[in-house]
PDB file of N, CA and C in Angstrom:
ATOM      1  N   UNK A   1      -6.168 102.247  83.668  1.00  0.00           N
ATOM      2  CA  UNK A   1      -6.897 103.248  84.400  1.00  0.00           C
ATOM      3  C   UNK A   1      -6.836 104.583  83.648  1.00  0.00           C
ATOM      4  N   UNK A   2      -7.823 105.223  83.775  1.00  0.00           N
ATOM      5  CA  UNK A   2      -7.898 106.581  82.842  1.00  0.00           C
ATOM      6  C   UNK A   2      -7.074 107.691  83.587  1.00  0.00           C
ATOM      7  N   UNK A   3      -6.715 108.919  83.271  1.00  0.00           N
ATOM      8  CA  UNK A   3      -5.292 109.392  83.595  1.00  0.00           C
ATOM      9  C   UNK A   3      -5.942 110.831  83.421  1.00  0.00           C
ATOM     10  N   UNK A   4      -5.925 111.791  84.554  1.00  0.00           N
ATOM     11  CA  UNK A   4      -6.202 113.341  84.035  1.00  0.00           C
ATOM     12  C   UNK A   4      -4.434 114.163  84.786  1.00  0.00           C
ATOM     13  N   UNK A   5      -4.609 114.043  83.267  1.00  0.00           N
ATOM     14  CA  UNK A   5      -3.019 115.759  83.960  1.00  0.00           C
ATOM     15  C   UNK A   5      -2.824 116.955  83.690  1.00  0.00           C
ATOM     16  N   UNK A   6      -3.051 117.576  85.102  1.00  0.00           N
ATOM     17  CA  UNK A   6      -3.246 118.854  85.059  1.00  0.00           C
ATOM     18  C   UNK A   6      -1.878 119.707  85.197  1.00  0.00           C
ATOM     19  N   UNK A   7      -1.915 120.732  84.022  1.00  0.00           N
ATOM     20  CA  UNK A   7      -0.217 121.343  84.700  1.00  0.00           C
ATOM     21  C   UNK A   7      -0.801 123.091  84.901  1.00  0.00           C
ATOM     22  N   UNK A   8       0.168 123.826  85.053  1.00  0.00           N
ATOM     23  CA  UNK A   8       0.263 125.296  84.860  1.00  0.00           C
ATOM     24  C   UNK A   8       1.102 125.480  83.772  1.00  0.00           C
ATOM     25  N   UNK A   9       1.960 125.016  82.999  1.00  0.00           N
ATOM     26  CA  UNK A   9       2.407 125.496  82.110  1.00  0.00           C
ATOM     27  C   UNK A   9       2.901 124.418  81.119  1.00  0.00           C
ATOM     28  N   UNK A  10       2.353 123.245  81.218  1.00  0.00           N
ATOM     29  CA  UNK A  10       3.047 122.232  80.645  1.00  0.00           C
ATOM     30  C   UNK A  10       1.482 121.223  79.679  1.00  0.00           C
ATOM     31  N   UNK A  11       1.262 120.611  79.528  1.00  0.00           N
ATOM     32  CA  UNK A  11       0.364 120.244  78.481  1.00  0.00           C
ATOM     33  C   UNK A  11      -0.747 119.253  79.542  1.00  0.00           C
ATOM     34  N   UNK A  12      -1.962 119.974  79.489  1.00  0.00           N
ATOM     35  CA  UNK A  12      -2.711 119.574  80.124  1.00  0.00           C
ATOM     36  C   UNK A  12      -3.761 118.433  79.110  1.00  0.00           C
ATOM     37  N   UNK A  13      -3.807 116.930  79.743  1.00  0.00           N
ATOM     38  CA  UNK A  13      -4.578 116.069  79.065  1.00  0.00           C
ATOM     39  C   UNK A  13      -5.055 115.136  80.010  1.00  0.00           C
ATOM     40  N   UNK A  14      -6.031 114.237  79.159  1.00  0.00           N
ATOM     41  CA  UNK A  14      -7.047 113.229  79.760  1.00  0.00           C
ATOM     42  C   UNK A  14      -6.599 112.168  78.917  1.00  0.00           C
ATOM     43  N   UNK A  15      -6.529 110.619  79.826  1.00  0.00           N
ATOM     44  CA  UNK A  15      -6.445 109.670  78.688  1.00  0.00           C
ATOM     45  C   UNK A  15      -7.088 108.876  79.182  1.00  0.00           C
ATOM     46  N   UNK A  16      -7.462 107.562  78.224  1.00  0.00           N
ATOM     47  CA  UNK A  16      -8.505 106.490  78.712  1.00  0.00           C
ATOM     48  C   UNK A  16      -8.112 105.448  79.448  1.00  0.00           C
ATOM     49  N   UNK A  17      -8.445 104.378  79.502  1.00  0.00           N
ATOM     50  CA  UNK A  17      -7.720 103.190  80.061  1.00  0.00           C
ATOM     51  C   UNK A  17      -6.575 102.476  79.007  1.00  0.00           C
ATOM     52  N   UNK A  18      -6.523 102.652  77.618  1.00  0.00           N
ATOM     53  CA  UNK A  18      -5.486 102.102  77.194  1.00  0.00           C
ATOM     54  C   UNK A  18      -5.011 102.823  76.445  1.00  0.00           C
ATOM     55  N   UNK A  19      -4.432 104.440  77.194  1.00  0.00           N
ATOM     56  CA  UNK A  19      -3.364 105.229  77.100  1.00  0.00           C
ATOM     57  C   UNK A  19      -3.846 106.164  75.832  1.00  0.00           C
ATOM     58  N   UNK A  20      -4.863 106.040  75.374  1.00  0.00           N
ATOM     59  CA  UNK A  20      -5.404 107.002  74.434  1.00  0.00           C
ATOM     60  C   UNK A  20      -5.708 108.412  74.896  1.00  0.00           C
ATOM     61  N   UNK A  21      -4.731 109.519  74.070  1.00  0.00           N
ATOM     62  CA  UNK A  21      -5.619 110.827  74.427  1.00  0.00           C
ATOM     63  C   UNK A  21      -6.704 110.905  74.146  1.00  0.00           C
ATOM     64  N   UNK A  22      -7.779 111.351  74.579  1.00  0.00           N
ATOM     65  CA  UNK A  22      -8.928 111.735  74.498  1.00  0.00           C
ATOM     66  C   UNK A  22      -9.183 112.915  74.694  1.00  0.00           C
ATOM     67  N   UNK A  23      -8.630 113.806  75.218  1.00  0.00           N
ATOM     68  CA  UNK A  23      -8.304 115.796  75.032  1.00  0.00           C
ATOM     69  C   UNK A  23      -7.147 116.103  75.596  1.00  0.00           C
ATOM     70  N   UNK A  24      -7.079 116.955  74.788  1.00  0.00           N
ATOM     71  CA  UNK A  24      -5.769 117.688  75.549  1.00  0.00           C
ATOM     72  C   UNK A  24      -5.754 119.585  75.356  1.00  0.00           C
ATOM     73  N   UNK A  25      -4.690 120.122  76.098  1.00  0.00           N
ATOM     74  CA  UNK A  25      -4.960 121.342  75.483  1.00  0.00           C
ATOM     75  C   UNK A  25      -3.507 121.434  75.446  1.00  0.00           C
ATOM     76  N   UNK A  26      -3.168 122.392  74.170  1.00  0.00           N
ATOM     77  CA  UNK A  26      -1.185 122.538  73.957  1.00  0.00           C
ATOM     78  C   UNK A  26      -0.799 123.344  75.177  1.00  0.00           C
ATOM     79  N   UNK A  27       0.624 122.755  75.078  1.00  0.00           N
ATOM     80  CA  UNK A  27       1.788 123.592  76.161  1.00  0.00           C
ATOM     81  C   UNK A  27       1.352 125.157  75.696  1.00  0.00           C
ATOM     82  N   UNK A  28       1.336 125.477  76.872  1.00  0.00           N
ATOM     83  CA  UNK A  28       1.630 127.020  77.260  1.00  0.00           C
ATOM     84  C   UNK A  28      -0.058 127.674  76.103  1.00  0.00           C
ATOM     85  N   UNK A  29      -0.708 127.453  76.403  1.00  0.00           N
ATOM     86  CA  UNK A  29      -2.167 127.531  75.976  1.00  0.00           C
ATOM     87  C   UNK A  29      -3.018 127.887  76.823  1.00  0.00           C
ATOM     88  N   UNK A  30      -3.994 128.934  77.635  1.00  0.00           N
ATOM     89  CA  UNK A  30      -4.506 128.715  78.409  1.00  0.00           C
ATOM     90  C   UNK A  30      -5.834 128.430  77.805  1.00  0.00           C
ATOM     91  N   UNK A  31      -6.509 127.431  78.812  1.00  0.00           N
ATOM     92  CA  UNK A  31      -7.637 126.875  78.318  1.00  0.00           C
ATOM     93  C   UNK A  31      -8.178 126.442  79.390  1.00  0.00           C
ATOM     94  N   UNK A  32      -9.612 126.088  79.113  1.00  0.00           N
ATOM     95  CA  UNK A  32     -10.061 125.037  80.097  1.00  0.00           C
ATOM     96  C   UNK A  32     -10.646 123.761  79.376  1.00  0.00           C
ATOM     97  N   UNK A  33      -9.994 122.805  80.084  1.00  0.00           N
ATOM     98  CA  UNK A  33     -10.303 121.403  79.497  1.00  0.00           C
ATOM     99  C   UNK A  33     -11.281 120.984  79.902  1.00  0.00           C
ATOM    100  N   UNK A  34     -12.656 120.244  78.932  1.00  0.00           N
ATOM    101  CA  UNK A  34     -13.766 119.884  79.452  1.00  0.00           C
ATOM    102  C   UNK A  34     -14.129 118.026  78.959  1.00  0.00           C
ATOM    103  N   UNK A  35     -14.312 117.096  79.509  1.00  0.00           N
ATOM    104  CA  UNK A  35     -14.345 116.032  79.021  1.00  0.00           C
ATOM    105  C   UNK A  35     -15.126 114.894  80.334  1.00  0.00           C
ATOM    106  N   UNK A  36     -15.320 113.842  79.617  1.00  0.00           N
ATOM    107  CA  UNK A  36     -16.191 113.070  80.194  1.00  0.00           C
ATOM    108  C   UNK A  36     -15.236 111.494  80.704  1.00  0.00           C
ATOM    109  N   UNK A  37     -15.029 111.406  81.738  1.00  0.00           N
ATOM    110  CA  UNK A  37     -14.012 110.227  82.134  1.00  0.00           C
ATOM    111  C   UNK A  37     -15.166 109.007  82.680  1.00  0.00           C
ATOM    112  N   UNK A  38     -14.697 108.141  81.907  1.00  0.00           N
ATOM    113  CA  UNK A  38     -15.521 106.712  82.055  1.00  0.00           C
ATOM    114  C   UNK A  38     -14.729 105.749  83.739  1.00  0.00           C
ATOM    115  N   UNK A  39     -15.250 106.310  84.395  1.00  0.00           N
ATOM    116  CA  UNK A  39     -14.913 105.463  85.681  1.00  0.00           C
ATOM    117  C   UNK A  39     -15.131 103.798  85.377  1.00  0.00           C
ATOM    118  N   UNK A  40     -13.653 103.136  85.727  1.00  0.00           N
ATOM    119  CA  UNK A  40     -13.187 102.227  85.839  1.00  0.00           C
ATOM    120  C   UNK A  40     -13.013 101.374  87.048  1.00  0.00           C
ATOM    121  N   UNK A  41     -13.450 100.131  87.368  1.00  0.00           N
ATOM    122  CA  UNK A  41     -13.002  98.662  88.515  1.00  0.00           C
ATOM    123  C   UNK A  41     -11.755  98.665  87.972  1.00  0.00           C
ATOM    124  N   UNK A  42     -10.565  97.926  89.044  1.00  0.00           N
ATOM    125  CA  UNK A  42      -9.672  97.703  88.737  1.00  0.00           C
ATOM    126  C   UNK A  42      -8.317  98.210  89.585  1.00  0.00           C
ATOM    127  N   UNK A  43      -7.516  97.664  89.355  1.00  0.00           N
ATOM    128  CA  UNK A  43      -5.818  97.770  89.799  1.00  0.00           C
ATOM    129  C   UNK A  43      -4.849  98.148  88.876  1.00  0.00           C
ATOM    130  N   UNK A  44      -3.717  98.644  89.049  1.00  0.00           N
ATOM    131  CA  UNK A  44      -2.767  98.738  87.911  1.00  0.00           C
ATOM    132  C   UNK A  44      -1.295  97.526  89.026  1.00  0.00           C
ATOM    133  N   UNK A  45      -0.555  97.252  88.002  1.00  0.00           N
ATOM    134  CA  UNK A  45       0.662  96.337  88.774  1.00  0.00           C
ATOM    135  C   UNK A  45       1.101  97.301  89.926  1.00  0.00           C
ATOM    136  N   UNK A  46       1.083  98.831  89.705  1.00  0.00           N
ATOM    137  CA  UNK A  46       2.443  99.635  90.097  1.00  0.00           C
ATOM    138  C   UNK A  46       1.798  99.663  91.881  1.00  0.00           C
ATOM    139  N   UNK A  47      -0.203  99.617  91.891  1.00  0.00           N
ATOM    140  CA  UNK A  47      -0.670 100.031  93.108  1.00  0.00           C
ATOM    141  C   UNK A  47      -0.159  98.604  93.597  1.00  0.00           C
ATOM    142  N   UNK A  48      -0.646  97.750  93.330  1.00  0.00           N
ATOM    143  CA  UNK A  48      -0.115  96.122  93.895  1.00  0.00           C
ATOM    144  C   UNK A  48       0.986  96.281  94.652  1.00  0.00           C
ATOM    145  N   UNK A  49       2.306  96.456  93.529  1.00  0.00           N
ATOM    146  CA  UNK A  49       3.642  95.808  93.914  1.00  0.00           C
ATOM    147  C   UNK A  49       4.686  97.187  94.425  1.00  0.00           C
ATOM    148  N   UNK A  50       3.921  98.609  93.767  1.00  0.00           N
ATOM    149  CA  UNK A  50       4.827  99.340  95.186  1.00  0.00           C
ATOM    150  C   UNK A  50       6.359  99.783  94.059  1.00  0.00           C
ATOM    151  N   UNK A  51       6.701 100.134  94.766  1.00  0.00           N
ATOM    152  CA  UNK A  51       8.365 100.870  94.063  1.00  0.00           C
ATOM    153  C   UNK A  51       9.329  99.254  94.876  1.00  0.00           C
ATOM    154  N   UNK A  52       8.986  98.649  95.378  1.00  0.00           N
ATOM    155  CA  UNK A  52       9.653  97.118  95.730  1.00  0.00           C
ATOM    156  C   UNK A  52      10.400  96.638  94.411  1.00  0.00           C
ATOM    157  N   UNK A  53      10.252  96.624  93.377  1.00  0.00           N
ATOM    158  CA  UNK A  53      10.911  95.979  92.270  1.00  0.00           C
ATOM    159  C   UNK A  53      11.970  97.151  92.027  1.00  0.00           C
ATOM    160  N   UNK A  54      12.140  98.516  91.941  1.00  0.00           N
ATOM    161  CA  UNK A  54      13.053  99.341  91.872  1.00  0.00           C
ATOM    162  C   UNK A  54      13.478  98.994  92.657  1.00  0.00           C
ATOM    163  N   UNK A  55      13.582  98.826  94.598  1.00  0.00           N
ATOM    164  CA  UNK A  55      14.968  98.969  95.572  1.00  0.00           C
ATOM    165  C   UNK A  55      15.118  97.354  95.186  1.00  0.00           C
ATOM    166  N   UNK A  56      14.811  96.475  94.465  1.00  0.00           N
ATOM    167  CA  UNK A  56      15.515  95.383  94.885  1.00  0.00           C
ATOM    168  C   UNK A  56      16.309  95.449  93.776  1.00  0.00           C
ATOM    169  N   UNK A  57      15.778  95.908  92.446  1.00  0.00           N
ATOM    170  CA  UNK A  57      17.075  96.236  91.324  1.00  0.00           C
ATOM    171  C   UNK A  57      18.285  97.247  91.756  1.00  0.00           C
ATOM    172  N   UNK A  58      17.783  98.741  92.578  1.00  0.00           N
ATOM    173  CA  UNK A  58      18.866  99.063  92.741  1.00  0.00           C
ATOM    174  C   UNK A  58      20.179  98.230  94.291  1.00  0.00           C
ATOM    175  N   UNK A  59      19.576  97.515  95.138  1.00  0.00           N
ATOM    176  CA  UNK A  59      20.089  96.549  95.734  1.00  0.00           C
ATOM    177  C   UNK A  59      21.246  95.754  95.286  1.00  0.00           C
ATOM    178  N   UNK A  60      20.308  95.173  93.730  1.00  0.00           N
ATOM    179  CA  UNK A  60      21.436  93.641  93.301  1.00  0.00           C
ATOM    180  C   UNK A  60      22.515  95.060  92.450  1.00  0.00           C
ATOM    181  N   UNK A  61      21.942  95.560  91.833  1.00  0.00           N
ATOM    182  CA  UNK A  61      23.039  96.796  91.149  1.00  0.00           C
ATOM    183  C   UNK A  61      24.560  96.822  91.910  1.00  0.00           C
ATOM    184  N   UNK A  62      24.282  97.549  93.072  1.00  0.00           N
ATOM    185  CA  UNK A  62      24.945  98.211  93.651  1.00  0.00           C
ATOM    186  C   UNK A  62      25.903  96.928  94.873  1.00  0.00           C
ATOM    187  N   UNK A  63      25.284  95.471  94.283  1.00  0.00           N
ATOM    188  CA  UNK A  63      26.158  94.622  95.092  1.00  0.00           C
ATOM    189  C   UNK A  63      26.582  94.386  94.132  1.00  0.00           C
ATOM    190  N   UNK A  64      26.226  94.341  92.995  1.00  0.00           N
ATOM    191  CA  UNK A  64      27.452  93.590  91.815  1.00  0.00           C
ATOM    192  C   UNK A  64      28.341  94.524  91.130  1.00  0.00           C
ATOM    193  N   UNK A  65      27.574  96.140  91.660  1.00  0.00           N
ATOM    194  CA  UNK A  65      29.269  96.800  91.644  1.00  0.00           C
ATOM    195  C   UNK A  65      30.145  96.964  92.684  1.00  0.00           C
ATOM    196  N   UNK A  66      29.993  96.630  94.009  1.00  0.00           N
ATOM    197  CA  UNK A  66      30.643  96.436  94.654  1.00  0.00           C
ATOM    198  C   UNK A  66      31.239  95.417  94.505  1.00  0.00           C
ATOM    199  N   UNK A  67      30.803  93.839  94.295  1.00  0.00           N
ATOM    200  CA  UNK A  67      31.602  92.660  94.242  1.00  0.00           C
ATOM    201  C   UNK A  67      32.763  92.843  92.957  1.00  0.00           C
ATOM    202  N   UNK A  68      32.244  93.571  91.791  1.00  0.00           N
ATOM    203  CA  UNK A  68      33.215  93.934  90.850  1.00  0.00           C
ATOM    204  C   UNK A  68      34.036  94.794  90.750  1.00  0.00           C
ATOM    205  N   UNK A  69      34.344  95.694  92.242  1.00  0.00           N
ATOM    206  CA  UNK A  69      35.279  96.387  91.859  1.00  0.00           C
ATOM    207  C   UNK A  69      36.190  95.927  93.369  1.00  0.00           C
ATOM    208  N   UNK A  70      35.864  94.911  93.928  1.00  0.00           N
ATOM    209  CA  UNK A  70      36.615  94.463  94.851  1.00  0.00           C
ATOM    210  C   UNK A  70      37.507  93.038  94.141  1.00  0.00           C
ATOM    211  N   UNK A  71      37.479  92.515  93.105  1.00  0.00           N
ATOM    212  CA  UNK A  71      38.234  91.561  92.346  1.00  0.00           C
ATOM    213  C   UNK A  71      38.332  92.597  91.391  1.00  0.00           C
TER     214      UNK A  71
END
């Protein structure tokens, strides 16, 4: 999916669907960024599956340091 990030003081850019810059303007630069974003169909894994794969890693984590510091 194509990507626009906008900051106030930090590096404002556009990228395509496979992570290519396509403009940017430097940190601490003021500018205005002008560019043409190719609207995309589609899903990424992260909208699908959710932050679910982080709590179940930090889950098994935090039982196998518990089981390891109880032996």
């Amino acid at each position: 999916m194509p990507l626009i990030r906008s900051t106030n003081n930090g590096v404002t850019a556009v990228t395509d669907h496979k992570g290519d810059i396509i403009a940017e303007v430097p940190q601490f630069e003021t500018a205005v960024l002008r560019t043409e974003v190719t609207p995309t169909d589609g899903t990424t894994w992260y909208r699908e599956v959710g932050s679910w794969p982080l709590y179940i890693w930090v889950a098994l984590c935090l039982g196998f340091g518990t089981l390891r510091r109880k032996f």
